[in-house]
N, C-alpha and C. Protein backbone atom coordinates (compact mmCIF):
# COMPACT_ATOMS: atom_id res chain seq x y z
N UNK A 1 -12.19 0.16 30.94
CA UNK A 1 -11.67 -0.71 29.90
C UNK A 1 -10.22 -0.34 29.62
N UNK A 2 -9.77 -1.35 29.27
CA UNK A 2 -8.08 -0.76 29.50
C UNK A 2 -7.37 -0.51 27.70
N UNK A 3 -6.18 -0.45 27.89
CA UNK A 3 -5.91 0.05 26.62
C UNK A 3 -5.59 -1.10 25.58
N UNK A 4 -5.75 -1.08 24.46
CA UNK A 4 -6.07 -2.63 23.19
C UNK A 4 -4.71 -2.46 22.43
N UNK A 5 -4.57 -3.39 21.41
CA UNK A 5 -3.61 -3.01 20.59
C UNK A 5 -4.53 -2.05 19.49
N UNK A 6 -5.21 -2.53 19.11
CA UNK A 6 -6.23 -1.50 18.27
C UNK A 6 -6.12 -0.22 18.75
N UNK A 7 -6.13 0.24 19.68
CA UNK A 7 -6.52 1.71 20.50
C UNK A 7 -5.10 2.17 19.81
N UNK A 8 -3.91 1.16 20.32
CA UNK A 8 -2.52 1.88 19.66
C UNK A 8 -2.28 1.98 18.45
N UNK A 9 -2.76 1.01 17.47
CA UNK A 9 -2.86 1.16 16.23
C UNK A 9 -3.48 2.13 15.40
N UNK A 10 -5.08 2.27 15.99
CA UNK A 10 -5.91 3.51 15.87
C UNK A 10 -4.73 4.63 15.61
N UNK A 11 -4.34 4.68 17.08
CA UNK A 11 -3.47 6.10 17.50
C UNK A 11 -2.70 6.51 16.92
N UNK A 12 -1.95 5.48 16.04
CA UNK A 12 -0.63 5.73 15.00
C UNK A 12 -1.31 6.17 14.21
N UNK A 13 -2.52 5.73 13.04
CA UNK A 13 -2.77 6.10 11.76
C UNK A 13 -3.56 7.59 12.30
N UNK A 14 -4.03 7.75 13.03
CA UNK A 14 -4.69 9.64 12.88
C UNK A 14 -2.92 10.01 13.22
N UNK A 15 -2.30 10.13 14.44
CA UNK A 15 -0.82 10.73 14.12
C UNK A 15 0.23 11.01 12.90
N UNK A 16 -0.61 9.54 12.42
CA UNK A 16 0.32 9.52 10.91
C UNK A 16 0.09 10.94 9.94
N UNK A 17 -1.04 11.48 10.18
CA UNK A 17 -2.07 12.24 9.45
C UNK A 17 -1.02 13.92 10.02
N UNK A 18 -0.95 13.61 10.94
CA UNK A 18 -0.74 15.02 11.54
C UNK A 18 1.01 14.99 11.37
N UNK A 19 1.51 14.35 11.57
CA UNK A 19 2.84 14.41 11.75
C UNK A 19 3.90 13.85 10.49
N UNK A 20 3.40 12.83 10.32
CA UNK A 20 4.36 12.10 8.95
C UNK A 20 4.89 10.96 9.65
N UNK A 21 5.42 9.73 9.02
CA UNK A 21 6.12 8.85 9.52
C UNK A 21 7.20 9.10 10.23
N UNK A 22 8.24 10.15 10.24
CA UNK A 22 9.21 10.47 10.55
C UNK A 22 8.73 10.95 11.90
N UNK A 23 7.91 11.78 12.10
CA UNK A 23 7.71 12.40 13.49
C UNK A 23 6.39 11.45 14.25
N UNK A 24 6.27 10.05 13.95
CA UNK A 24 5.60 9.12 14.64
C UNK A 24 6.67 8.98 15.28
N UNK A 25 6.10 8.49 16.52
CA UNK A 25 7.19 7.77 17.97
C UNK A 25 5.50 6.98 18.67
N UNK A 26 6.65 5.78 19.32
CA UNK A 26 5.68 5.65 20.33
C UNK A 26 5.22 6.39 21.42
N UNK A 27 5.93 7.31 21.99
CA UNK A 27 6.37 8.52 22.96
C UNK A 27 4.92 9.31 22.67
N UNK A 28 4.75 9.80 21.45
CA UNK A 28 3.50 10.34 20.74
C UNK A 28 2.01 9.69 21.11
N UNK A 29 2.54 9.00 20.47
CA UNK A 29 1.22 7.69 20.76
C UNK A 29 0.84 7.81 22.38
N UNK A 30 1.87 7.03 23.25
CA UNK A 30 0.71 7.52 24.38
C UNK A 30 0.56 8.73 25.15
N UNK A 31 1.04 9.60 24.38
CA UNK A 31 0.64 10.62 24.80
C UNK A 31 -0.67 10.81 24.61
N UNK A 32 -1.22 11.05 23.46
CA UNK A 32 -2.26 10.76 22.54
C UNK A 32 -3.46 9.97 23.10
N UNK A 33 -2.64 8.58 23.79
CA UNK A 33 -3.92 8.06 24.69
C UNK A 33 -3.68 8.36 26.05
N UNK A 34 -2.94 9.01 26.43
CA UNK A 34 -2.69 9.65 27.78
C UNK A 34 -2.24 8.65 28.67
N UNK A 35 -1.14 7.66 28.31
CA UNK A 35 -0.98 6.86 28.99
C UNK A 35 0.46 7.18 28.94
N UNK A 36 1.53 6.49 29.65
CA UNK A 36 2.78 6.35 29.69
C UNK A 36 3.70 5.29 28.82
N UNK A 37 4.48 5.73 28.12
CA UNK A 37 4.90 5.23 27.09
C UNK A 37 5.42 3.72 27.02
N UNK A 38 5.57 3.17 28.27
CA UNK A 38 6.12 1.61 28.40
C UNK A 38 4.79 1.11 28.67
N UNK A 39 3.72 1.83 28.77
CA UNK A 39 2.29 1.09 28.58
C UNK A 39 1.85 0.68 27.09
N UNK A 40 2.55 1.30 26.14
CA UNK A 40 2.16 0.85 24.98
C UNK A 40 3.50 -0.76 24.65
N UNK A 41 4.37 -0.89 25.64
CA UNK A 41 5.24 -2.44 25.33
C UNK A 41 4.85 -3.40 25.13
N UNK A 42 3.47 -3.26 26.50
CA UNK A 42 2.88 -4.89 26.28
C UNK A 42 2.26 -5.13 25.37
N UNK A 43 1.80 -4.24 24.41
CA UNK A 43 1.28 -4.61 23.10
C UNK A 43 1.67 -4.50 21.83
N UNK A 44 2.52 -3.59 21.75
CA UNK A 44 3.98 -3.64 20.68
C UNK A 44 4.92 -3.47 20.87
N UNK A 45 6.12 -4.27 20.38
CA UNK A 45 7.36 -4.63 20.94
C UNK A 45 8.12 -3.12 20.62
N UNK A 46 8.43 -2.85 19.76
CA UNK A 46 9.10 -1.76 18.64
C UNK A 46 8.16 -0.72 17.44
N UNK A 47 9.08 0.15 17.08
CA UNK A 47 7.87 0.51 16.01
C UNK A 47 7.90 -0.01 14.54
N UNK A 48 8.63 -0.85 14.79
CA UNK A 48 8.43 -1.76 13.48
C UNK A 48 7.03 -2.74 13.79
N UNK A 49 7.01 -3.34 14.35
CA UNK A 49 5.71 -4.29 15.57
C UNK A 49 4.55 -3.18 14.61
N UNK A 50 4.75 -2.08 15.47
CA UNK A 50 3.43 -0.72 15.53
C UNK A 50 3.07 -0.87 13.44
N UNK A 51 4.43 -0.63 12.79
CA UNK A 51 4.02 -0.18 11.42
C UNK A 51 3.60 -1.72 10.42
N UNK A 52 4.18 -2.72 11.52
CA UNK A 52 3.37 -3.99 10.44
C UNK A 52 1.76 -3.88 10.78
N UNK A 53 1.45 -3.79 11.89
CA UNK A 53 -0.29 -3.67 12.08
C UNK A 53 -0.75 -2.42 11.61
N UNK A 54 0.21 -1.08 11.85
CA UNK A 54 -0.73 -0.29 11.03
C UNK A 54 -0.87 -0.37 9.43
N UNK A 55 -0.04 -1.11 8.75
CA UNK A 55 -0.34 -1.78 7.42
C UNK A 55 -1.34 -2.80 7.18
N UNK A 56 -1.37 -3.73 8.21
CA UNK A 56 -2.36 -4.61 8.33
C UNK A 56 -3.66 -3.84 8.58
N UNK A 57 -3.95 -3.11 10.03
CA UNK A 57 -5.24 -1.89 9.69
C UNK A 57 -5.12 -1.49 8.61
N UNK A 58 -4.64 -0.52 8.00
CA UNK A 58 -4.91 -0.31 6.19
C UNK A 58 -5.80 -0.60 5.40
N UNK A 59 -4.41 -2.12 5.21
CA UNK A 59 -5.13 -2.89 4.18
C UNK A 59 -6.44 -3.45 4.40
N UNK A 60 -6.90 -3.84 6.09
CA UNK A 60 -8.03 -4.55 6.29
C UNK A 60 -9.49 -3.94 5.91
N UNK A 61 -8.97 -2.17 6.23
CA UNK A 61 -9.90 -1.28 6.03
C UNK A 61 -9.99 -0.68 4.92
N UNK A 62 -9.19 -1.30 3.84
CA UNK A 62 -9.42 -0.75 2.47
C UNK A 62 -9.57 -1.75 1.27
N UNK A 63 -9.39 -3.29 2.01
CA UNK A 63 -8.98 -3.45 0.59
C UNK A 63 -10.34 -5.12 1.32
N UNK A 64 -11.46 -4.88 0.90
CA UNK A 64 -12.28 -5.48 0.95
C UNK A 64 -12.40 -7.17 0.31
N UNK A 65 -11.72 -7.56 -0.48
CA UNK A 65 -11.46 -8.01 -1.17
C UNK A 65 -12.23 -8.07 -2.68
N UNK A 66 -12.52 -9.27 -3.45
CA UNK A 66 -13.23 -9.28 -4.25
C UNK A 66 -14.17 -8.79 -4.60
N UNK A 67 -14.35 -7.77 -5.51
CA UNK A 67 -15.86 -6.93 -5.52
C UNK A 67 -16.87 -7.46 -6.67
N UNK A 68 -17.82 -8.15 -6.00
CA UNK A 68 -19.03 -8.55 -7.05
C UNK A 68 -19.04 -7.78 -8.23
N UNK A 69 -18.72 -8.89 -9.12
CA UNK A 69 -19.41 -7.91 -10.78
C UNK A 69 -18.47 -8.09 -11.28
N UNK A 70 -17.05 -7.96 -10.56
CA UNK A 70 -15.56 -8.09 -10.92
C UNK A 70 -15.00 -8.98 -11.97
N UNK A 71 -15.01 -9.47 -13.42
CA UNK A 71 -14.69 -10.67 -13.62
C UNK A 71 -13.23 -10.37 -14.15
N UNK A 72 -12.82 -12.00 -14.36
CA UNK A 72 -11.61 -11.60 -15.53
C UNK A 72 -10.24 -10.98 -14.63
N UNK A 73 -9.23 -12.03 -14.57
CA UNK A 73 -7.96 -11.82 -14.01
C UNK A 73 -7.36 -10.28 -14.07
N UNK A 74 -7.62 -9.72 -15.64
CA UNK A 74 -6.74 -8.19 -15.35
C UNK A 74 -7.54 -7.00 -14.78
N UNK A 75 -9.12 -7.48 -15.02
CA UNK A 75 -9.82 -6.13 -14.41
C UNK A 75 -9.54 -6.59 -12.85
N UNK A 76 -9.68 -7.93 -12.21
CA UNK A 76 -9.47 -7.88 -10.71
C UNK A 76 -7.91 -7.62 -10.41
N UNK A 77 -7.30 -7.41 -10.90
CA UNK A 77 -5.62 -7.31 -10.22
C UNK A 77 -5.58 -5.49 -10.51
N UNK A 78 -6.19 -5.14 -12.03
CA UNK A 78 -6.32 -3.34 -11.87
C UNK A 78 -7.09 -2.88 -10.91
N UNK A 79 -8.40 -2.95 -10.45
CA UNK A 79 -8.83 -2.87 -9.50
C UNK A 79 -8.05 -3.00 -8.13
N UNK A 80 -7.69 -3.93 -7.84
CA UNK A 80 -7.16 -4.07 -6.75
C UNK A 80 -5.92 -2.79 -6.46
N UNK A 81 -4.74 -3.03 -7.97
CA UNK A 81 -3.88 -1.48 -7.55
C UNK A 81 -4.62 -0.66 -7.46
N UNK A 82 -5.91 -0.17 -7.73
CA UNK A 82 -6.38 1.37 -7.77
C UNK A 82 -6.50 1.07 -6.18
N UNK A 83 -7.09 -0.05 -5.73
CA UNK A 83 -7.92 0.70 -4.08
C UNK A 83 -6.40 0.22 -3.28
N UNK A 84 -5.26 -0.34 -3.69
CA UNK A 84 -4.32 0.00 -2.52
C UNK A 84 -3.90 1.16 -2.93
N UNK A 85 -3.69 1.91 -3.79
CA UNK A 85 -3.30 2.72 -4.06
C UNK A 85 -3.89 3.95 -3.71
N UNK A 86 -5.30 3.50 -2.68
CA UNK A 86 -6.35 4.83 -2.77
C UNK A 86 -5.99 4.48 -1.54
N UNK A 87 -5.90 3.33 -0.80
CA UNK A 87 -5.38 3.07 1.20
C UNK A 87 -4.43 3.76 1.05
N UNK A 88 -3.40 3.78 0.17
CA UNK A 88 -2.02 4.63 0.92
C UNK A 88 -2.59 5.73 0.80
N UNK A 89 -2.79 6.97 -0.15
CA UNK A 89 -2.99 8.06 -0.02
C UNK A 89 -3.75 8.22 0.65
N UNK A 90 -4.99 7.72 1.85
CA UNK A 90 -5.67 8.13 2.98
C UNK A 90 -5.01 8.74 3.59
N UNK A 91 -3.79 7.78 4.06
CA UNK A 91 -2.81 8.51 5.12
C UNK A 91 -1.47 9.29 4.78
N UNK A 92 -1.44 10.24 5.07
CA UNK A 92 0.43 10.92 4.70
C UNK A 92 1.21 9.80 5.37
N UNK A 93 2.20 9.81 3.84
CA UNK A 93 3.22 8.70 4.19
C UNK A 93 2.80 7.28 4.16
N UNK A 94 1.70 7.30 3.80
CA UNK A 94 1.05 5.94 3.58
C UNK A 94 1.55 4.88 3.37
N UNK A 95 1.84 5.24 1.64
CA UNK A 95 2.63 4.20 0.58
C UNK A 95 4.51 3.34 1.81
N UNK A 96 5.14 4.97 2.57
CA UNK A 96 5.83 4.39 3.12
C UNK A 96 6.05 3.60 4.36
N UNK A 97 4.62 3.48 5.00
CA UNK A 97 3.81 2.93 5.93
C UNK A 97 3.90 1.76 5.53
N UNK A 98 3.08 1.24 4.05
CA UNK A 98 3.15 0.06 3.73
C UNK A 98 3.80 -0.54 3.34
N UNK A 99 5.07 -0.01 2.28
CA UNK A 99 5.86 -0.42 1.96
C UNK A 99 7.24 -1.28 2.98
N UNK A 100 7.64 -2.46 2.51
CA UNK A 100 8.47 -3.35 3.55
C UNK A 100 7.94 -3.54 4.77
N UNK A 101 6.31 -3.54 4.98
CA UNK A 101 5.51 -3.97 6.29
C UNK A 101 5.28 -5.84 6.46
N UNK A 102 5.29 -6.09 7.05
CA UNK A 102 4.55 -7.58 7.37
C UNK A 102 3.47 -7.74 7.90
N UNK A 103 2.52 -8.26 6.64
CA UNK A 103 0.76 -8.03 6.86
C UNK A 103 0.96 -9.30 8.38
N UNK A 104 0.37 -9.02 9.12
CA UNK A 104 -0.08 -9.42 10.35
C UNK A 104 -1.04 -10.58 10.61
N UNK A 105 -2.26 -10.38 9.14
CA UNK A 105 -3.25 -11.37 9.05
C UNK A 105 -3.14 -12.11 7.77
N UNK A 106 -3.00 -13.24 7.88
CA UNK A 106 -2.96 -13.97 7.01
C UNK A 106 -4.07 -14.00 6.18
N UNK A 107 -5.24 -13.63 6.75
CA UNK A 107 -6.73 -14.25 5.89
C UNK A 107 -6.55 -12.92 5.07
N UNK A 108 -5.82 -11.65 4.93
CA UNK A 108 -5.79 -11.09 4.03
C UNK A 108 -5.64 -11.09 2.76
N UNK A 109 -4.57 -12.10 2.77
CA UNK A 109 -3.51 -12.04 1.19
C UNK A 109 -4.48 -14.08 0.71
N UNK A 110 -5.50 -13.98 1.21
CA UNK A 110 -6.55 -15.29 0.39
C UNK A 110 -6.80 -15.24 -1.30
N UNK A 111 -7.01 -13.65 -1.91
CA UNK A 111 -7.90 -13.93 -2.70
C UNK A 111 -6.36 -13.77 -4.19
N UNK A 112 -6.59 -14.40 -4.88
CA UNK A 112 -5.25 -14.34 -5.94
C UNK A 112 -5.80 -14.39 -7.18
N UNK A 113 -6.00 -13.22 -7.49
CA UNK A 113 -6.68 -12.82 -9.32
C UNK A 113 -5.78 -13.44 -10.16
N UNK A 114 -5.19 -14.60 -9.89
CA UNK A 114 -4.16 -15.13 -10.57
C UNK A 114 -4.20 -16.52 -10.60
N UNK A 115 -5.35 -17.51 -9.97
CA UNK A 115 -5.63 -18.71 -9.27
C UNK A 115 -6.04 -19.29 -10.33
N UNK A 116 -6.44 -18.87 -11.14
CA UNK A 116 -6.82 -19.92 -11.84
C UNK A 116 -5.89 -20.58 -13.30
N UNK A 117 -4.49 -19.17 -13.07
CA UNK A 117 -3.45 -19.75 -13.68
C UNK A 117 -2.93 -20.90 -13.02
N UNK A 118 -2.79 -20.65 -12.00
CA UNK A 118 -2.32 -21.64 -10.98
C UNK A 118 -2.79 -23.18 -10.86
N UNK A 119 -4.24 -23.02 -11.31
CA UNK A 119 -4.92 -23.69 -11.27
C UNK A 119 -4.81 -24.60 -12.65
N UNK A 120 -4.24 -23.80 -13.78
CA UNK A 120 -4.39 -24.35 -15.12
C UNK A 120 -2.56 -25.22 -15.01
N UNK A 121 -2.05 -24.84 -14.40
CA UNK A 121 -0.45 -25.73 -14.29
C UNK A 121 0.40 -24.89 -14.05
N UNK A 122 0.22 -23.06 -14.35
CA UNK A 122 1.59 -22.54 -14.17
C UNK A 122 2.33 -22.27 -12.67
N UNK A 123 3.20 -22.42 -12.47
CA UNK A 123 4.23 -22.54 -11.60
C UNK A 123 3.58 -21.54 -10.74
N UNK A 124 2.99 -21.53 -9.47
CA UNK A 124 2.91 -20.62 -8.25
C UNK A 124 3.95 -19.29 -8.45
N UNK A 125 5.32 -20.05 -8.42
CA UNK A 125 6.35 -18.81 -7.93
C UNK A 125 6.55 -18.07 -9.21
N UNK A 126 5.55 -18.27 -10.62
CA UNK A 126 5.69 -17.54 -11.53
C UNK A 126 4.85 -16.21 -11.57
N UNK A 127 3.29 -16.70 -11.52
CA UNK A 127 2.18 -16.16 -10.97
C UNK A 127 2.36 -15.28 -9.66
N UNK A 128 3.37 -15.29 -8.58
CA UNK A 128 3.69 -14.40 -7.16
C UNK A 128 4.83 -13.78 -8.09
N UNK A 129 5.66 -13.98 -9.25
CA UNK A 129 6.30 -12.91 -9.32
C UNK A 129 5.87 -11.76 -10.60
N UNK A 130 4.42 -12.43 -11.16
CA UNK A 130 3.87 -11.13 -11.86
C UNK A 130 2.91 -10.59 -10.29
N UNK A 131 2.68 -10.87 -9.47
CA UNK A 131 1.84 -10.27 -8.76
C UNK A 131 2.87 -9.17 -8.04
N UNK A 132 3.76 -9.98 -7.74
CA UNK A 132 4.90 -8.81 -6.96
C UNK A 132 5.02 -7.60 -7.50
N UNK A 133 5.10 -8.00 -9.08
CA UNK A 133 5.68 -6.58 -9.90
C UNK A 133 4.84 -5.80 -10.36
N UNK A 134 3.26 -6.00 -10.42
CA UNK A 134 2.38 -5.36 -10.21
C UNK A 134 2.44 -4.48 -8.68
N UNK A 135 2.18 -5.25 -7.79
CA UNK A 135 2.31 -4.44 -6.51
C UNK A 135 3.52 -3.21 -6.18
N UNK A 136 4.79 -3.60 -6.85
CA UNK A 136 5.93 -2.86 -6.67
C UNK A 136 6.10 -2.11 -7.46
N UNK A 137 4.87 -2.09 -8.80
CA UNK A 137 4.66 -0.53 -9.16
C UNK A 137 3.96 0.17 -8.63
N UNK A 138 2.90 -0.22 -7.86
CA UNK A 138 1.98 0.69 -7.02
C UNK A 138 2.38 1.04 -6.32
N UNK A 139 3.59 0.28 -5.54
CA UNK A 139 3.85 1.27 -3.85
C UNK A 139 4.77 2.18 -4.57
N UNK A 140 5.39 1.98 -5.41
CA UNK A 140 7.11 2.75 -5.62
C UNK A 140 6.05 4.12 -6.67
N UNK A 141 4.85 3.94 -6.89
CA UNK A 141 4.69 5.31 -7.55
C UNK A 141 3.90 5.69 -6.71
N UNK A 142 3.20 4.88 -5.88
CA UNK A 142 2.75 6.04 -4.73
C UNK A 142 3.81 6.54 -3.77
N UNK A 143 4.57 6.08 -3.43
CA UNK A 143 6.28 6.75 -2.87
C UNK A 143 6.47 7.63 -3.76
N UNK A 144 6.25 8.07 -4.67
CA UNK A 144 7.11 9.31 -4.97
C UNK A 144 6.03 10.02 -5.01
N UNK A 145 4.40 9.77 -5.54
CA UNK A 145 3.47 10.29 -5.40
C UNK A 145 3.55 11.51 -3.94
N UNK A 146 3.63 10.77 -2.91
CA UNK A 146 3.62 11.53 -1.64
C UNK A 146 4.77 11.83 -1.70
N UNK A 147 5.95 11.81 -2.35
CA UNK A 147 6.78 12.74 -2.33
C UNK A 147 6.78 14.41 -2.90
N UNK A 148 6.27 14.18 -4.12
CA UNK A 148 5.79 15.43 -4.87
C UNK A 148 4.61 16.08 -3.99
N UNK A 149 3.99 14.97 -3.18
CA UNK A 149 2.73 15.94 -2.71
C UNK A 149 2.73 15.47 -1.49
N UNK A 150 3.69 15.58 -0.28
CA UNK A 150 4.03 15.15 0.89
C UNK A 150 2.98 15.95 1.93
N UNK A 151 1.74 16.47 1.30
CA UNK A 151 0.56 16.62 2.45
C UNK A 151 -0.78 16.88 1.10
N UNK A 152 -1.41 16.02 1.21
CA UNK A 152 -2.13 15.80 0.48
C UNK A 152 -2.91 17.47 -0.31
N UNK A 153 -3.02 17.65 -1.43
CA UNK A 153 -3.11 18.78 -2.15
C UNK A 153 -2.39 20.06 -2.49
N UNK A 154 -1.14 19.90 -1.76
CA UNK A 154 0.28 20.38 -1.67
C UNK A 154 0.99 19.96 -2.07
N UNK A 155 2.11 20.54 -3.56
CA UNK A 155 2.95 20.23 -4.38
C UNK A 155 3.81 20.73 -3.77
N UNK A 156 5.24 20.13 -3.39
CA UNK A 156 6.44 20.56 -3.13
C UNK A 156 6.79 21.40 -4.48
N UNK A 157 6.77 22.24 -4.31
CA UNK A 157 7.94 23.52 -5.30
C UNK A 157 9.35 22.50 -5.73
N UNK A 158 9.83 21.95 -5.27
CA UNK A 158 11.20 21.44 -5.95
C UNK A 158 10.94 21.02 -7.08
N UNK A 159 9.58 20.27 -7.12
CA UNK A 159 9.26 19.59 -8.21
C UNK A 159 8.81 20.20 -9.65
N UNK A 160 8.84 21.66 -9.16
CA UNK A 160 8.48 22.70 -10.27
C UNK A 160 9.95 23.20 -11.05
N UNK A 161 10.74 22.77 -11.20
CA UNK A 161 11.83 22.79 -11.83
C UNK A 161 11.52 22.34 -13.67
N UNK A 162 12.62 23.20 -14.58
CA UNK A 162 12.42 22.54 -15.44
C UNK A 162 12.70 21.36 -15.98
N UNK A 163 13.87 20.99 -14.97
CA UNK A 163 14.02 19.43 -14.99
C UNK A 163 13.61 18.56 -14.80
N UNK A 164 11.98 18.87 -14.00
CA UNK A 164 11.68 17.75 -13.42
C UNK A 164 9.89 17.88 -13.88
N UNK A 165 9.54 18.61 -14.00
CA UNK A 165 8.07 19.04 -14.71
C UNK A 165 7.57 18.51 -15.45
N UNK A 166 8.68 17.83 -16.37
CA UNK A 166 7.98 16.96 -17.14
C UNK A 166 7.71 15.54 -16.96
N UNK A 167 8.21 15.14 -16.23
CA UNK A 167 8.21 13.54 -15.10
C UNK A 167 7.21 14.07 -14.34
N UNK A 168 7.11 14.97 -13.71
CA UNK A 168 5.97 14.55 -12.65
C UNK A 168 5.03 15.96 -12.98
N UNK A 169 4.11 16.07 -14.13
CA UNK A 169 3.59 16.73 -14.51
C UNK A 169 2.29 16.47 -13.48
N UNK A 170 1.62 17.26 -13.71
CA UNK A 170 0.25 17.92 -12.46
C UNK A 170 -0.83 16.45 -13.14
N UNK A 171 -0.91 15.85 -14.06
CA UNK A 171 -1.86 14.85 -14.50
C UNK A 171 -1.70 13.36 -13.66
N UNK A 172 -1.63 13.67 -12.59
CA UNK A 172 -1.34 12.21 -11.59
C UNK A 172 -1.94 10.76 -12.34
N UNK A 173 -3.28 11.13 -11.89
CA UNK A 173 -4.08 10.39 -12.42
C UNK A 173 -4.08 9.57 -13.29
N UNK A 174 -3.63 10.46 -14.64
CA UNK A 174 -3.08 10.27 -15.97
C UNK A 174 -1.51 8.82 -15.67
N UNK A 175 -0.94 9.54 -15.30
CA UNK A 175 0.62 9.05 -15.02
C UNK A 175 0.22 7.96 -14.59
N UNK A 176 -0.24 7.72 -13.13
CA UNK A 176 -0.52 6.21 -12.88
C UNK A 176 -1.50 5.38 -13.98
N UNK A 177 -2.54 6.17 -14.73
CA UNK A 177 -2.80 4.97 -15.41
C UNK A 177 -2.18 4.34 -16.84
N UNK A 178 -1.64 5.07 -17.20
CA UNK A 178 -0.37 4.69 -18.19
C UNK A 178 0.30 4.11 -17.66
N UNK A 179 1.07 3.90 -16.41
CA UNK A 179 1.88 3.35 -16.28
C UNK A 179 1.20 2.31 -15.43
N UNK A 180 -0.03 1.75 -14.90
CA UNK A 180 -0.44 0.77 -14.35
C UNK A 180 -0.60 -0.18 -15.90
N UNK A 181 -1.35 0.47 -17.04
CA UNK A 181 -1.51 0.01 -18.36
C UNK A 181 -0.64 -0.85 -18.67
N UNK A 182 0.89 -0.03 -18.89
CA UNK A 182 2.23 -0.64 -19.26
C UNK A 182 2.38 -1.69 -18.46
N UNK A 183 2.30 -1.73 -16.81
CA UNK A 183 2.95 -2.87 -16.26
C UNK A 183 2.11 -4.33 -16.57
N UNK A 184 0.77 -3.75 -16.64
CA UNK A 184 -0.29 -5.27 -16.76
C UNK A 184 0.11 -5.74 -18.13
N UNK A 185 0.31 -4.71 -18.98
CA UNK A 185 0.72 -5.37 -20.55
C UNK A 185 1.59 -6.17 -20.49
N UNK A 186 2.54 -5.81 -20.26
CA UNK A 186 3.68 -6.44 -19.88
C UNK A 186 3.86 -7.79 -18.95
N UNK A 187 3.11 -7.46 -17.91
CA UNK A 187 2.66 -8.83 -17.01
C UNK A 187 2.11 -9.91 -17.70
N UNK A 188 0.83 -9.58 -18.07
CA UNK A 188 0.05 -10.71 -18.52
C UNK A 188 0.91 -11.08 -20.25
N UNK A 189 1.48 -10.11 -20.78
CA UNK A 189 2.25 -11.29 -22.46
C UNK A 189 3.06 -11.91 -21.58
N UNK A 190 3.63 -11.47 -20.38
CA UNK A 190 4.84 -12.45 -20.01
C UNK A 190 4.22 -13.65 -19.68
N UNK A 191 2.93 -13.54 -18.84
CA UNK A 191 2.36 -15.01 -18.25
C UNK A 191 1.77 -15.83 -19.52
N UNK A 192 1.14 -15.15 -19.86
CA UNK A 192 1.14 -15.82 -21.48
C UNK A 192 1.72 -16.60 -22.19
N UNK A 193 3.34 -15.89 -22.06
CA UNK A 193 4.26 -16.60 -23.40
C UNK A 193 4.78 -18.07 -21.92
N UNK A 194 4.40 -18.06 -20.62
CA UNK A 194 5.04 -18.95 -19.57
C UNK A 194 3.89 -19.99 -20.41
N UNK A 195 3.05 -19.93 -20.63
CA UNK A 195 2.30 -20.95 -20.95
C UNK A 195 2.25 -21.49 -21.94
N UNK A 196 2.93 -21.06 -23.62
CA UNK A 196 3.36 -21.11 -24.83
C UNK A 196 4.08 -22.07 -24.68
N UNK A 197 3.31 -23.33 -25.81
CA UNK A 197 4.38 -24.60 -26.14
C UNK A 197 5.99 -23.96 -26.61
């Protein structure tokens, strides 16, 4: 059986694990599948090609969509940041894996905890730009997330400064959900007042 794009995609996300985004190459990769490195062309052009599908794997494998039981626009859009937010940290470098990727499959981005604004009259491109800014707090605090902890259960020491200890105090957990809190507050009075005579 010969070699898939999957097999190369596979190959990136365990590498990702071991090495970091920075020390991914395609060069790696087929090594990895023991093939020669212009054998991985015919199936990805560049490693930009390689990091939109390994975002697309990701998300396909993490983010299930709609989960029964789910109701109600803000518990499905919180939900949803927690489990992309739980796909990036699978992998080191995750968040920067996904971040500025081009999902690959369209039938991904179907389900919109936001549809039925859409549905009631408000403007599409209003509704995609509270969804954006939801999403662009999740990647940009899991980016620094794996910065402070650039191998999962390992705190970079820089971050133990007294300047900085108090921003990125040891309560992760904590931090993102305050600040997932703040952004939905903020989201949904804004979509709110879009709908206000």
């Amino acid at each position: 059986m010969g070699l898939t794009r999957q097999d190369i995609v596979r190959a990136g996300l365990r590498l990702l694990n071991e090495v970091g985004l920075n020390g991914l190459t395609l060069r790696l990769i087929a090594q990895e599948l023991g093939v020669k490195a212009p054998a991985l062309y015919w199936h990805v052009k560049n490693k930009q090609e390689l990091l939109d599908e390994m975002a697309t794997l990701m998300y396909a494998d993490a983010m299930p969509g709609r989960t029964p039981g789910v109701v109600g626009e803000r518990e499905s859009l919180e939900l949803a940041s927690r489990q992309m937010r739980r796909m990036m940290l699978a992998y080191r470098d995750g968040a920067k894996v996904f971040s500025g990727t081009f999902l690959t499959d369209d039938t991904l981005l179907t389900d919109n905890p936001l549809q039925s604004r859409v549905d009631a009259g408000l403007k599409q491109y209003l509704v995609g730009r509270a969804l954006f800014t939801v999403y662009s707090y999740v990647i940009g605090f899991t980016i620094e997330e794996q910065a402070v902890y650039p191998v999962p259960g390992e705190r970079d020491p820089r971050y133990d400064t007294t300047s900085t200890v108090w921003v990125f105090d040891e309560d992760v957990e904590g931090r993102f959900d305050d600040g997932l809190t703040m952004v939905l507050d903020g989201v949904f009075a804004w979509l709110d007042d879009k709908v206000s005579p």
